[in-house]
C-alpha atoms as a PDB file:
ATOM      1  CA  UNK A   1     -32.729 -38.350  -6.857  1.00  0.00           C
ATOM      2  CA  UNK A   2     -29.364 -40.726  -7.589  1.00  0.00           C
ATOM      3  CA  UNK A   3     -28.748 -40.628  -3.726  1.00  0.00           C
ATOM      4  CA  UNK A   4     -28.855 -37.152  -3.249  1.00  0.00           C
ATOM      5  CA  UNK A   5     -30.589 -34.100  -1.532  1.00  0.00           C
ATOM      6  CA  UNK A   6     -32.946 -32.818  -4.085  1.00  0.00           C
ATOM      7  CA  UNK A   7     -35.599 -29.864  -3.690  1.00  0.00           C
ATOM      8  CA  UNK A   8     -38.112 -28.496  -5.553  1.00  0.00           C
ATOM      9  CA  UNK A   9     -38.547 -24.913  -7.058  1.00  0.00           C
ATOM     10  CA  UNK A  10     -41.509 -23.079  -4.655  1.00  0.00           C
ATOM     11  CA  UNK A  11     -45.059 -24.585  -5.366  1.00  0.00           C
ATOM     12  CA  UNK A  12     -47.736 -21.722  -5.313  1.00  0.00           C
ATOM     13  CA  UNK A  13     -50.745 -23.945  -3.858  1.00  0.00           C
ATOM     14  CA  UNK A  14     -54.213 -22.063  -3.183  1.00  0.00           C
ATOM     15  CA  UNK A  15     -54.973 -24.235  -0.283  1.00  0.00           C
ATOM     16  CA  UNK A  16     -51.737 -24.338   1.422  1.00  0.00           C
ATOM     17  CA  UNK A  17     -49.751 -21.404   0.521  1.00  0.00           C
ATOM     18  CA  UNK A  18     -46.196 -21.153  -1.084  1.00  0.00           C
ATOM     19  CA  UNK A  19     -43.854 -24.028  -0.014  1.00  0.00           C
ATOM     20  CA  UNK A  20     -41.033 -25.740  -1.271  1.00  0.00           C
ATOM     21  CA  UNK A  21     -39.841 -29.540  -0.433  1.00  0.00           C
ATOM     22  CA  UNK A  22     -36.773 -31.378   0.602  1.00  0.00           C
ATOM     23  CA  UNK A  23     -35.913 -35.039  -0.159  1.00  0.00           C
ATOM     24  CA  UNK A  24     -33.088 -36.758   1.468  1.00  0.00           C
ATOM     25  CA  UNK A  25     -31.917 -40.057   0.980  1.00  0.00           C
ATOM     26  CA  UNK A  26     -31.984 -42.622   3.843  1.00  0.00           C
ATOM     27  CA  UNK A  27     -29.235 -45.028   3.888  1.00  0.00           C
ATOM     28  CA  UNK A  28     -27.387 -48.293   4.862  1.00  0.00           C
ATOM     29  CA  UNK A  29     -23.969 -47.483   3.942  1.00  0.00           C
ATOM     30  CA  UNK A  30     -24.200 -46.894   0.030  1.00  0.00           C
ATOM     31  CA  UNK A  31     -27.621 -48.485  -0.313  1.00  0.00           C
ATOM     32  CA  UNK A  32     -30.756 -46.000  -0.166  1.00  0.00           C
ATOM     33  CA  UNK A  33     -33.385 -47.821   2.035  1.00  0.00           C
ATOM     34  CA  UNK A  34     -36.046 -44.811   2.236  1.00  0.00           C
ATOM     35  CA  UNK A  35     -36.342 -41.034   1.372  1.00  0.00           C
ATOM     36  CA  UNK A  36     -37.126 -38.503   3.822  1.00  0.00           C
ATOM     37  CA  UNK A  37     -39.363 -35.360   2.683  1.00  0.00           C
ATOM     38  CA  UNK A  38     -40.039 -32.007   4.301  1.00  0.00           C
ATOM     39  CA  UNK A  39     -42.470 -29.637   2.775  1.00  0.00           C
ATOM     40  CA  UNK A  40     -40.931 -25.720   4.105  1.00  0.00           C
ATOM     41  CA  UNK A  41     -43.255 -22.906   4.070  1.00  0.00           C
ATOM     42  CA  UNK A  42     -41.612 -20.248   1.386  1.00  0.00           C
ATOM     43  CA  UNK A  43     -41.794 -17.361   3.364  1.00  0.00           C
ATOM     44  CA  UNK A  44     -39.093 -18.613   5.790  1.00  0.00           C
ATOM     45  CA  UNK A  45     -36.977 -20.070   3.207  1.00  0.00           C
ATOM     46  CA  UNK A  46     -36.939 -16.515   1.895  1.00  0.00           C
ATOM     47  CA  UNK A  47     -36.507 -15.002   5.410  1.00  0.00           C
ATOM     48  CA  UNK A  48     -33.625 -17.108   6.049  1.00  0.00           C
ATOM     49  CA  UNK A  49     -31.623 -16.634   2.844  1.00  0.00           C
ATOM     50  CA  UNK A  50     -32.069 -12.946   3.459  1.00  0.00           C
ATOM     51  CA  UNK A  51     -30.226 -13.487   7.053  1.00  0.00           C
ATOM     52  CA  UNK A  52     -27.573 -15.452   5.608  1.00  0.00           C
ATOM     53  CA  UNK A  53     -26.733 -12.936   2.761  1.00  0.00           C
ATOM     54  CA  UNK A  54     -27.107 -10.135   5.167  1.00  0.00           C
ATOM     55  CA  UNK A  55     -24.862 -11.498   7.660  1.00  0.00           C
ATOM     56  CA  UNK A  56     -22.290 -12.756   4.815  1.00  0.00           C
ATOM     57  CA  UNK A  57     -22.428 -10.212   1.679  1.00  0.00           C
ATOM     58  CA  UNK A  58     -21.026  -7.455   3.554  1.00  0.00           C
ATOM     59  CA  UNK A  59     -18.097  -9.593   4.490  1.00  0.00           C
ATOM     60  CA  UNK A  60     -17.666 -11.218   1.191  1.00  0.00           C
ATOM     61  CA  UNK A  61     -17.275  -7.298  -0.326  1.00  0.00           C
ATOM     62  CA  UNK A  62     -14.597  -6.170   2.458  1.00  0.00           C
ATOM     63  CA  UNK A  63     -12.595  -9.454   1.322  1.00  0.00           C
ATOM     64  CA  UNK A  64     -12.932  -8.880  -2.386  1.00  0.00           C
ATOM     65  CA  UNK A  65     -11.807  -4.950  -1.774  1.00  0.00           C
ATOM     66  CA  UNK A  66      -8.413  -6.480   0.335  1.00  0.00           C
ATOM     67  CA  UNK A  67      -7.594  -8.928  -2.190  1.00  0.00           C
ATOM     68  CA  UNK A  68      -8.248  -6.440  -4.729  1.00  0.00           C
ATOM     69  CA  UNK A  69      -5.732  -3.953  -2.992  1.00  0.00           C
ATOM     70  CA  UNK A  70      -3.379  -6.271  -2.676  1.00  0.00           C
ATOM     71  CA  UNK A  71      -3.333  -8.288  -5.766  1.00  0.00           C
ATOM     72  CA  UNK A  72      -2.451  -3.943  -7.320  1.00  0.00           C
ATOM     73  CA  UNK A  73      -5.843  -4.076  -9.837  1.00  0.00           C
ATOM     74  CA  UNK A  74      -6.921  -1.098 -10.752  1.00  0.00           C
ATOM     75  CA  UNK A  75     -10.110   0.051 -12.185  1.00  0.00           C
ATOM     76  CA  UNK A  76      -9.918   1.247 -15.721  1.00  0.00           C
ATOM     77  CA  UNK A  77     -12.077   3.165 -18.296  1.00  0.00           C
ATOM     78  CA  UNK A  78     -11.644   2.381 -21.927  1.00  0.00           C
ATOM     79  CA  UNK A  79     -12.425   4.969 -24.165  1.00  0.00           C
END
């Protein structure tokens, strides 16, 4: 963990479900006194990523066309 968030990749568990978990480092200044972990059910992690790139990737694609205008690149085919 070296003092840092860390997660997990999504645990497929019979009895509870899908879930992934969240560490976080408690600290005094620089020192880590204690870790905090949060088990999150997968389904929402997956929910809210799909919120966030729905809400952003349209954007993101609108400023890549601009800069793409204006920077003169054009789109070429090689034979």
């Amino acid at each position: 963990m070296k003092g840092k968030v860390t997660t997990t990749s999504i645990v497929h568990d019979p009895e509870y479900g899908d879930y992934l978990s969240v560490f976080v480092p408690i600290k005094n200044g620089n020192e880590v006194i204690g870790i905090l972990g949060v088990d999150i059910d997968a389904s929402k992690v997956d929910a809210t990523a799909s919120t966030v790139l729905g809400g952003i990737l349209p954007l993101m694609i609108i400023i890549n066309v601009i800069i793409d205008d204006r920077s003169g690149c054009t789109n070429m085919v090689l034979d």
